[in-house]
C-alpha atoms as a PDB file:
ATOM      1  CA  UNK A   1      73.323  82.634 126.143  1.00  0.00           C
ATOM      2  CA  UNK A   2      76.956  82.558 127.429  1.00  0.00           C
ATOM      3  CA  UNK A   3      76.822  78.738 127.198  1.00  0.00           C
ATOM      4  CA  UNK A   4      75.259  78.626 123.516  1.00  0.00           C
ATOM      5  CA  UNK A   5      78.303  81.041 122.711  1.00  0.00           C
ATOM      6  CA  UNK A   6      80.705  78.706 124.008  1.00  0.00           C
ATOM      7  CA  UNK A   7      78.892  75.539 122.297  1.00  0.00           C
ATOM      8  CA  UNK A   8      78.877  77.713 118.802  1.00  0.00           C
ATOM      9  CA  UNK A   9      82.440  78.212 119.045  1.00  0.00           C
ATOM     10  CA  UNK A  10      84.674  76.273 116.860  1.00  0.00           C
ATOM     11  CA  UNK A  11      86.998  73.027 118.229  1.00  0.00           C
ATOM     12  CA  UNK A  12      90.683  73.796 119.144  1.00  0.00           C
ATOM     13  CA  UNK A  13      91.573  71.445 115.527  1.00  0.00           C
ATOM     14  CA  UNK A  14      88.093  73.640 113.528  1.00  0.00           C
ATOM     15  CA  UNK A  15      89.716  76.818 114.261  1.00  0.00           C
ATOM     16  CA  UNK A  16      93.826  75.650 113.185  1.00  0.00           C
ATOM     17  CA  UNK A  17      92.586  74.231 110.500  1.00  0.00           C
ATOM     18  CA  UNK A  18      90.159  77.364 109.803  1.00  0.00           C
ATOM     19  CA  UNK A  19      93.738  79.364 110.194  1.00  0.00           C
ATOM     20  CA  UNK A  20      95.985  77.446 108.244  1.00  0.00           C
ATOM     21  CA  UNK A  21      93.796  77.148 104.642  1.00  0.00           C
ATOM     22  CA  UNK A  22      93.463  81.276 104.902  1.00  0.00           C
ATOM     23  CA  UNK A  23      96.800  82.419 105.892  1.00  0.00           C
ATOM     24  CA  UNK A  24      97.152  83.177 102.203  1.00  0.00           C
ATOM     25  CA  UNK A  25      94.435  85.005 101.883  1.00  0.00           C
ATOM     26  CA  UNK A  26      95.074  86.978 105.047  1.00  0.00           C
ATOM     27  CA  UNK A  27      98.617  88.036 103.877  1.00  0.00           C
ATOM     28  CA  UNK A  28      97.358  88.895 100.338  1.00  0.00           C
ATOM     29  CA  UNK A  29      94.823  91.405 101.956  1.00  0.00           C
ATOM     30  CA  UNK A  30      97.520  92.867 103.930  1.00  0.00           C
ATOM     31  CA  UNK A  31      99.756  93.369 101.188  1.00  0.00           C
ATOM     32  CA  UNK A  32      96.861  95.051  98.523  1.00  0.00           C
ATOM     33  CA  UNK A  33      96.851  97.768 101.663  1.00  0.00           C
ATOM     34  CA  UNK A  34     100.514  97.763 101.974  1.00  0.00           C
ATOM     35  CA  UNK A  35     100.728  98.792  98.781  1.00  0.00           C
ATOM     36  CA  UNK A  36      98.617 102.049  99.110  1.00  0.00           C
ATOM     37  CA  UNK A  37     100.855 102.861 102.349  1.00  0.00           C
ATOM     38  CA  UNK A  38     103.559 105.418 102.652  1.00  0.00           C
ATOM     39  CA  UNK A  39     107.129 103.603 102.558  1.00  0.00           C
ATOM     40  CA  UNK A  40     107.247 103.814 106.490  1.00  0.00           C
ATOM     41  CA  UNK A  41     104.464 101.799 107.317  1.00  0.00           C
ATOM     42  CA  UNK A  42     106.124  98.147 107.409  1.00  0.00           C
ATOM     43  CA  UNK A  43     104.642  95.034 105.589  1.00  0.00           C
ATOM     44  CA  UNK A  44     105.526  92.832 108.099  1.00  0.00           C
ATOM     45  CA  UNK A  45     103.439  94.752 110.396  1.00  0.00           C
ATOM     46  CA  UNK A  46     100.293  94.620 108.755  1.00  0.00           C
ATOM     47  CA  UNK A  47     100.511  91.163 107.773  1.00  0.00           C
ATOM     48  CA  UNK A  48     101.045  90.469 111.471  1.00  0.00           C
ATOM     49  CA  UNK A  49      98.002  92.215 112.261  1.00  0.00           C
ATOM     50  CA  UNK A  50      95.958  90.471 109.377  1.00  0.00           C
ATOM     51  CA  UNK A  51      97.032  87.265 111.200  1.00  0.00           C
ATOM     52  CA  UNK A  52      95.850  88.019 114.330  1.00  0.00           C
ATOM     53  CA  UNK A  53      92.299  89.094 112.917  1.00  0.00           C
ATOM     54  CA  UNK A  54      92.447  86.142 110.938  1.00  0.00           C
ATOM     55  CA  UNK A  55      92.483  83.960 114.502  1.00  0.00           C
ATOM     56  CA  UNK A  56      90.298  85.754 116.182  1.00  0.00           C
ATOM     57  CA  UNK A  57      87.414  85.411 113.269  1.00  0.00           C
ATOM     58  CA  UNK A  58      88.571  81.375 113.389  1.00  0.00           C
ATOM     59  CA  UNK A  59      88.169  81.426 116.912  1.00  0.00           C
ATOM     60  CA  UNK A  60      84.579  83.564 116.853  1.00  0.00           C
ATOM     61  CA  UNK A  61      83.292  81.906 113.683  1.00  0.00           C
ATOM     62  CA  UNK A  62      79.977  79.604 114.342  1.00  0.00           C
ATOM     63  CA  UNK A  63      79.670  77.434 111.625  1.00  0.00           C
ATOM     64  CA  UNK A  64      75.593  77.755 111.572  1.00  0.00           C
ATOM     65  CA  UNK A  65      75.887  81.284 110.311  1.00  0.00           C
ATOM     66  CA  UNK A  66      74.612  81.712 106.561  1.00  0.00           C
ATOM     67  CA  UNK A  67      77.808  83.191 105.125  1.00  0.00           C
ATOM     68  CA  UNK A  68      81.059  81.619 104.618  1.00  0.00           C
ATOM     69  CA  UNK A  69      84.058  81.912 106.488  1.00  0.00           C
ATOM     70  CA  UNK A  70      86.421  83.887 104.451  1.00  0.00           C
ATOM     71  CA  UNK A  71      83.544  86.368 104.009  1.00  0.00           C
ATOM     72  CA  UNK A  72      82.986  86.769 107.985  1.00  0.00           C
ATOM     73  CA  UNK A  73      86.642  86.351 108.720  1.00  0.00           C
ATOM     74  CA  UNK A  74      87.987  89.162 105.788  1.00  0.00           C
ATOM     75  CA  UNK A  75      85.793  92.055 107.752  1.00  0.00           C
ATOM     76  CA  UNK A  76      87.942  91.146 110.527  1.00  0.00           C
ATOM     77  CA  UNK A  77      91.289  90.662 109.038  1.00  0.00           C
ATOM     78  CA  UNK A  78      90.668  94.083 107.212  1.00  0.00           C
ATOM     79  CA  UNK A  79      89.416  95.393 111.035  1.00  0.00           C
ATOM     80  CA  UNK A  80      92.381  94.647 112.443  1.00  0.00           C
ATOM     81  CA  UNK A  81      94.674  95.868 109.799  1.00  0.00           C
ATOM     82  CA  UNK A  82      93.519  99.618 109.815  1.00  0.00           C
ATOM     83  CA  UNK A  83      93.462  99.149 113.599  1.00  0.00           C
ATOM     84  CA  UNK A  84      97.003  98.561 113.312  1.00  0.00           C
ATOM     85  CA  UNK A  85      97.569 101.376 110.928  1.00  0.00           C
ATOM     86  CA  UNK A  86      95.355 104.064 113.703  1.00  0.00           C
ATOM     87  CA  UNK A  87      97.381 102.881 116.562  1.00  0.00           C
ATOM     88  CA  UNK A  88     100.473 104.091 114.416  1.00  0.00           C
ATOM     89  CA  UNK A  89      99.255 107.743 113.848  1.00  0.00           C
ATOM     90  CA  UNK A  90     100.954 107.670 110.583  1.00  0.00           C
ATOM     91  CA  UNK A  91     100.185 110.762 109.302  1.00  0.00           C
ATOM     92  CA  UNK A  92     101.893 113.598 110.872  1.00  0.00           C
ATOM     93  CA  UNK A  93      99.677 116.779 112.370  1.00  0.00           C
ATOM     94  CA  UNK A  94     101.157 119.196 109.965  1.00  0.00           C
ATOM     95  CA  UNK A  95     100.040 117.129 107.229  1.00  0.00           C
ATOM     96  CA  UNK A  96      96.601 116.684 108.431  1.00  0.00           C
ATOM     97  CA  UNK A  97      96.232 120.188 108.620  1.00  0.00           C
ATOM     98  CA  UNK A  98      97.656 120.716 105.132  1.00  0.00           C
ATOM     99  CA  UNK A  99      95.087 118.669 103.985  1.00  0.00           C
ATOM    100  CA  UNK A 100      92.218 120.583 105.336  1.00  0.00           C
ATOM    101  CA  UNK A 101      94.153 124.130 104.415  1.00  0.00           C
ATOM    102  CA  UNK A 102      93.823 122.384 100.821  1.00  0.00           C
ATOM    103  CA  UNK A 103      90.569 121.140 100.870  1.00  0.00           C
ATOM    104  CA  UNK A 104      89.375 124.622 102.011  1.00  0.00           C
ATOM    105  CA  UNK A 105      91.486 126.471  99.324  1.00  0.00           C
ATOM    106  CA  UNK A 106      89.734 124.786  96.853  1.00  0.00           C
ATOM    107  CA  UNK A 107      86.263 124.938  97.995  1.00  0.00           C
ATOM    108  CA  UNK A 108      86.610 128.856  98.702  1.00  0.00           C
ATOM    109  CA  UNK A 109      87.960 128.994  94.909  1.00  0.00           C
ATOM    110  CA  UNK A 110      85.044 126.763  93.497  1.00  0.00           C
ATOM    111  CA  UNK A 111      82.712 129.308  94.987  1.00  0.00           C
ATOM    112  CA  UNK A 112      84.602 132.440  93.722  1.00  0.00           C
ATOM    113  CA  UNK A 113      85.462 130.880  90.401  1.00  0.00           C
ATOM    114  CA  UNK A 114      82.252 128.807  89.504  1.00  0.00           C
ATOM    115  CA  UNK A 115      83.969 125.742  88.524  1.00  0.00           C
ATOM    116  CA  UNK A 116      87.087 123.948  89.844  1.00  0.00           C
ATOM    117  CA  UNK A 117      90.482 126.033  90.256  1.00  0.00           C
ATOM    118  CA  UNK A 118      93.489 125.130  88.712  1.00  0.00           C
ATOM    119  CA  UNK A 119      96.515 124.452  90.189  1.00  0.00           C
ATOM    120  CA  UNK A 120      98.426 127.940  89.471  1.00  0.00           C
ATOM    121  CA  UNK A 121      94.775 129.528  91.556  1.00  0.00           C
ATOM    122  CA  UNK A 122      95.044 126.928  94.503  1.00  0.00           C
ATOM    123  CA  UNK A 123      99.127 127.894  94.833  1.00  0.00           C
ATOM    124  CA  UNK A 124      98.514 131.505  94.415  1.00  0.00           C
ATOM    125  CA  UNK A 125      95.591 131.291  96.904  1.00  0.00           C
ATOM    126  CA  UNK A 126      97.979 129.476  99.262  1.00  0.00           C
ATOM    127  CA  UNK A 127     100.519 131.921  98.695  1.00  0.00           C
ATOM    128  CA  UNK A 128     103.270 129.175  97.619  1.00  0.00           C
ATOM    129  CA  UNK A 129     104.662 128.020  93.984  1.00  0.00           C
ATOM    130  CA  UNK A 130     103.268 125.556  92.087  1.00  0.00           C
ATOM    131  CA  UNK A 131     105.644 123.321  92.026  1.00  0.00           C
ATOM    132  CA  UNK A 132     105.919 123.887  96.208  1.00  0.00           C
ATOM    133  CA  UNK A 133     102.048 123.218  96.243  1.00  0.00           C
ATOM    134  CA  UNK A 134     102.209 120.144  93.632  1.00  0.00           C
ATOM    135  CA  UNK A 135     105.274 118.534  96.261  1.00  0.00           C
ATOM    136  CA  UNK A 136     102.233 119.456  99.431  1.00  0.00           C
ATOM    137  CA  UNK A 137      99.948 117.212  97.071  1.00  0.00           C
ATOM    138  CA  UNK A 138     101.782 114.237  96.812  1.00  0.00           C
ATOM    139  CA  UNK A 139     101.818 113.643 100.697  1.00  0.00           C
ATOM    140  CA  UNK A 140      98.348 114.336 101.059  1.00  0.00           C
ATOM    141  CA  UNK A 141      97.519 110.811  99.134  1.00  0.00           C
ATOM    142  CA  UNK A 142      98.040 109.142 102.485  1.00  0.00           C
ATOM    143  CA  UNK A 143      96.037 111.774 104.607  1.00  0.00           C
ATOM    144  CA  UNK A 144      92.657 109.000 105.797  1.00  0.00           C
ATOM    145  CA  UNK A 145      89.090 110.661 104.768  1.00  0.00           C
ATOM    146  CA  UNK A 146      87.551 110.384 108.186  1.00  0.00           C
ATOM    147  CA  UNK A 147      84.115 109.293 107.421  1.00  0.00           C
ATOM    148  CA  UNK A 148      85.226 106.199 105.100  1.00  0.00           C
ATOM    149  CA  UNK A 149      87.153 105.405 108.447  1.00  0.00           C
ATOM    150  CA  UNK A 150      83.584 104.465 110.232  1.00  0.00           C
ATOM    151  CA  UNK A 151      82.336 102.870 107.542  1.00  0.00           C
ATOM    152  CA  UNK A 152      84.866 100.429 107.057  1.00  0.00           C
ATOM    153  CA  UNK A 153      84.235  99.631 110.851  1.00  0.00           C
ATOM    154  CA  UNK A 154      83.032  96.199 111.342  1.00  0.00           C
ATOM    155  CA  UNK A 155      79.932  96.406 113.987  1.00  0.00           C
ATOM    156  CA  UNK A 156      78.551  94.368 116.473  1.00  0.00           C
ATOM    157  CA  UNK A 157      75.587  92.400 115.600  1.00  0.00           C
ATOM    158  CA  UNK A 158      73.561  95.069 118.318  1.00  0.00           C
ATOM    159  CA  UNK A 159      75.174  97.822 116.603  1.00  0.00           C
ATOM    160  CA  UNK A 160      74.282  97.083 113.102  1.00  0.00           C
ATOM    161  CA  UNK A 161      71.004  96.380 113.482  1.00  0.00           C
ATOM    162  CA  UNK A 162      70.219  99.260 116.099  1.00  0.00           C
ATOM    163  CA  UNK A 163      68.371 102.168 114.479  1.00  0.00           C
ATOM    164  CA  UNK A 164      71.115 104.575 114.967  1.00  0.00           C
ATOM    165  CA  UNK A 165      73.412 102.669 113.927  1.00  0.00           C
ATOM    166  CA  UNK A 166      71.515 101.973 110.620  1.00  0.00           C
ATOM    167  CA  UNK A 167      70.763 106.342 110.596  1.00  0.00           C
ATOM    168  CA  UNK A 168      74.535 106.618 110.788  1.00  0.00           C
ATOM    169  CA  UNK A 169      75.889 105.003 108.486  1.00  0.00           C
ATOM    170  CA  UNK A 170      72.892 106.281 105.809  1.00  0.00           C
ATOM    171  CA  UNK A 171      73.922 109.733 106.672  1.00  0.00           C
ATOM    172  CA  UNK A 172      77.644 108.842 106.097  1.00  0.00           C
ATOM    173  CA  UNK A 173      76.890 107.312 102.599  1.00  0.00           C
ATOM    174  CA  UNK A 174      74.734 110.225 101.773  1.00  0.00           C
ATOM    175  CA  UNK A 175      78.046 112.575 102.734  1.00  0.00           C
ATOM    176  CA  UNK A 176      80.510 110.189 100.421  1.00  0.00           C
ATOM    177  CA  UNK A 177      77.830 110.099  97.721  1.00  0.00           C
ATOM    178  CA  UNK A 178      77.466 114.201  98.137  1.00  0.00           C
ATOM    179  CA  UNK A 179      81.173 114.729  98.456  1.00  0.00           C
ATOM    180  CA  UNK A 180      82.157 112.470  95.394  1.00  0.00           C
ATOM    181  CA  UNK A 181      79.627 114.663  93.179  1.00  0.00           C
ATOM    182  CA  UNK A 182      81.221 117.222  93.911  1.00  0.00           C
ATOM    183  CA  UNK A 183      85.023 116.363  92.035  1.00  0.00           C
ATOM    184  CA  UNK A 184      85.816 116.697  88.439  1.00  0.00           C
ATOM    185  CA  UNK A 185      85.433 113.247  86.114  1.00  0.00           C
ATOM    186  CA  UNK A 186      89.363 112.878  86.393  1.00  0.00           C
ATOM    187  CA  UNK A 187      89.445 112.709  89.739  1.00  0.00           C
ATOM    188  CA  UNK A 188      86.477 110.295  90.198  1.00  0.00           C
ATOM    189  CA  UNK A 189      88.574 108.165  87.314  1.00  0.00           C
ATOM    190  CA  UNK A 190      91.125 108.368  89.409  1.00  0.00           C
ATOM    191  CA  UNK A 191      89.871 107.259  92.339  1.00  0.00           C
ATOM    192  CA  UNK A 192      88.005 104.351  90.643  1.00  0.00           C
ATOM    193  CA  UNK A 193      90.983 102.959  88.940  1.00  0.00           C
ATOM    194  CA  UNK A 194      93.058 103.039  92.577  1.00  0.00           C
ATOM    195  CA  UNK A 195      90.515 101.806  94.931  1.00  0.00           C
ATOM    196  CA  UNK A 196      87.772  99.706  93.008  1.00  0.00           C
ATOM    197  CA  UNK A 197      90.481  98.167  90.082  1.00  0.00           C
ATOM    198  CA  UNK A 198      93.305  98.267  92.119  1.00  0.00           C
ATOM    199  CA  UNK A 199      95.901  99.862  89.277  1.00  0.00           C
ATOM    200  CA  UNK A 200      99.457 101.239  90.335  1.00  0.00           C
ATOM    201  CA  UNK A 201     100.134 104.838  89.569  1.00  0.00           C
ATOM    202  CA  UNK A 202     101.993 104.063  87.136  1.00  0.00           C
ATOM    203  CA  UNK A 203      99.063 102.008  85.433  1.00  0.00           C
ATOM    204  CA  UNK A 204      96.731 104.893  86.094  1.00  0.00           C
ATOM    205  CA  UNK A 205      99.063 107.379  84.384  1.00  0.00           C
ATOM    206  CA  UNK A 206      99.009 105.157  81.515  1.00  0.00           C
ATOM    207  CA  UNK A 207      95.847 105.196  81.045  1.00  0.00           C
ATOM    208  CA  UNK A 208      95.251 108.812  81.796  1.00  0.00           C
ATOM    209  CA  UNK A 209      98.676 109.576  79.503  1.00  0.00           C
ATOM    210  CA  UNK A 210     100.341 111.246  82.455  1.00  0.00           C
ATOM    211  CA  UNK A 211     103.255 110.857  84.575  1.00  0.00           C
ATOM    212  CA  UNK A 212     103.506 108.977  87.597  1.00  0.00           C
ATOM    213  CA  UNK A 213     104.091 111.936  89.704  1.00  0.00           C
ATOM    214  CA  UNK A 214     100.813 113.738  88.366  1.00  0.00           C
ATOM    215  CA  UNK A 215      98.638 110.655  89.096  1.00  0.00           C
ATOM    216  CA  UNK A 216      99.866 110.949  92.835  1.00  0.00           C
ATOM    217  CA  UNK A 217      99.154 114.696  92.728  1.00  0.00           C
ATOM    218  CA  UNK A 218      95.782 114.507  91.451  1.00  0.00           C
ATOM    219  CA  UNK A 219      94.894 111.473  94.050  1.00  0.00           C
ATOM    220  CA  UNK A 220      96.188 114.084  96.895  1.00  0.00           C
ATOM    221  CA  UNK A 221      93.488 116.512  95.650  1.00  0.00           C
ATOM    222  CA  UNK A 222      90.776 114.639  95.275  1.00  0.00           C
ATOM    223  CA  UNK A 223      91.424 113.000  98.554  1.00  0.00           C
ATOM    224  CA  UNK A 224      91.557 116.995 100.197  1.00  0.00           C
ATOM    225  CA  UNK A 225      88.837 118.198  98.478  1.00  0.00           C
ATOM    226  CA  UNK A 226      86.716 114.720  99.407  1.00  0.00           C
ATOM    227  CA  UNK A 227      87.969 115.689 103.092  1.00  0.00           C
ATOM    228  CA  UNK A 228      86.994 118.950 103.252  1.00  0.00           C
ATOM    229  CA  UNK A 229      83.769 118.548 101.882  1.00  0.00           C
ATOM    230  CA  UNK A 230      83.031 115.260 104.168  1.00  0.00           C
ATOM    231  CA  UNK A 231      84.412 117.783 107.206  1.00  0.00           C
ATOM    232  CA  UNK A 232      82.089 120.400 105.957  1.00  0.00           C
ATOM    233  CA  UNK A 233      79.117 118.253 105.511  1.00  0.00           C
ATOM    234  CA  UNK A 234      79.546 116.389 109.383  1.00  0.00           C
ATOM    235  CA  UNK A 235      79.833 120.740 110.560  1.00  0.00           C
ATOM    236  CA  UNK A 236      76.243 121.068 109.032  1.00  0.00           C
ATOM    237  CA  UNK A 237      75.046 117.984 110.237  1.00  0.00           C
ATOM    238  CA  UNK A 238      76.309 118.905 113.669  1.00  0.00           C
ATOM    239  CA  UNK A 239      74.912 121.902 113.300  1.00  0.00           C
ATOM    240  CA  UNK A 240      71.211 120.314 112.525  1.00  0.00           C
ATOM    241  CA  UNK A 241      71.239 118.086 115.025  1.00  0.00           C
ATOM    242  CA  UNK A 242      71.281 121.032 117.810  1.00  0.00           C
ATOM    243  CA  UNK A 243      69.290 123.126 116.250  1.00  0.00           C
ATOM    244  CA  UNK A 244      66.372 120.332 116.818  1.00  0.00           C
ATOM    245  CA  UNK A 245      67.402 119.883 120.092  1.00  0.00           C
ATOM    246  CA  UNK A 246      67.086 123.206 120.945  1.00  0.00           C
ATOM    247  CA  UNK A 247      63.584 123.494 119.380  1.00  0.00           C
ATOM    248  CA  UNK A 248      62.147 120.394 120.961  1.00  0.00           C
ATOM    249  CA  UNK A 249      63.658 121.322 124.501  1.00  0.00           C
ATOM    250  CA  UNK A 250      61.742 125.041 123.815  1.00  0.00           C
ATOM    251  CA  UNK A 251      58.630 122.537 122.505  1.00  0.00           C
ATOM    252  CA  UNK A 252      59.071 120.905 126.247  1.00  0.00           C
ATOM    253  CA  UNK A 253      59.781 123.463 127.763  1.00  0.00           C
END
């Protein structure tokens, strides 16, 4: 098996040519993330890290597998780029907790309310102004919704086709799918136009007829309530999953 592996891997010229025809591609994927980064997180860096993912899919690419090589190596480059961005912790504690303080304020209110609070409620609730709580909001945009973390993780071939592994991620998507239900049509448009199309804020506010400012605000709620409710639903799951065990190790026992 080891030897195959070694056989299947590309030629010294193969994989710097493989590297030099996608460096493009690798930088423009680095960039579209750069640009939904917080001003601190450097370019330079992620590009760097795009590169290196780029050379290790060149250098792990077998040229018998069914599916091109930009399409096996841009799991990687993207792999290695939010790699790069975990090893930075760039998202402070305080903020992280904000966001689930947030998240939870709102849910709470939903409950109470029967329908989503507005943003005078959530402030009140929080026991800060509005425009303190609409500041909170804007920093939140950057806070990562933990679940969408593991799916965007690129697994081994053992791992993706192992049971579990296929259980997982189901129960993930069924979370996301659960969780996304659950915000206002605004804040799904929102979301849609930033992740799947790709606009700027300022494109999105366009569209919407808002400010800037108020795009970034309603992305940092959506994003909080998305978290809490992905938070809330892994709790439940959690939760499930030892209830059984206790029952079967009482059916056992």
């Amino acid at each position: 098996m080891k030897a195959y592996a070694q056989q299947s891997r590309p030629s010294t010229a193969e994989r710097d040519r493989l590297i030099a025809e996608h460096v493009d591609a690798a930088r423009r994927i680095a960039l579209r993330v750069a640009r939904r980064c917080p001003d601190w997180i450097s370019p330079d860096d992620l590009t760097s890290a795009a590169l290196l993912g780029l050379a290790e899919a060149a250098e792990r690419y077998d040229s018998q597998r069914p599916e091109p090589f930009m399409v096996f190596a841009e799991k990687r480059i993207k792999g290695a780029i939010m790699d790069e961005l975990r090893r930075g912790d760039i998202m402070p504690r305080r903020v992280r907790q904000m966001a689930r303080k947030v998240g939870a304020t709102i849910q709470e209110l939903e409950r109470t309310l029967g329908g989503p609070p507005d943003d005078e409620a959530v402030a009140a609730s929080l026991g800060v102004t509005v425009e303190h709580y609409r500041e909170e909001l804007e920093q939140l945009i950057h806070v990562t919704v933990g679940a969408l973390d593991h799916l965007e993780h690129e697994p081994t071939a053992g791992e993706a086709t192992s049971p579990a592994r296929q259980a997982e991620k189901r129960e993930l998507l069924r979370q996301v799918r659960s969780a996304l239900e659950g915000l206002d049509q605004r804040e799904l448009l929102i979301l849609s136009l930033y992740y799947n199309e790709e606009l700027t804020y300022l494109e999105i506010g366009q569209v919407l007829g808002v400010t800037t400012s108020r795009v970034c605000q309603l992305h940092g709620r959506a994003v909080a309530r998305l978290r809490a409710q992905l938070e809330g639903g892994r709790a439940q799951g959690r939760a499930r999953g030892g209830r059984a065990a206790a029952a079967e190790e009482v059916a056992h026992g």
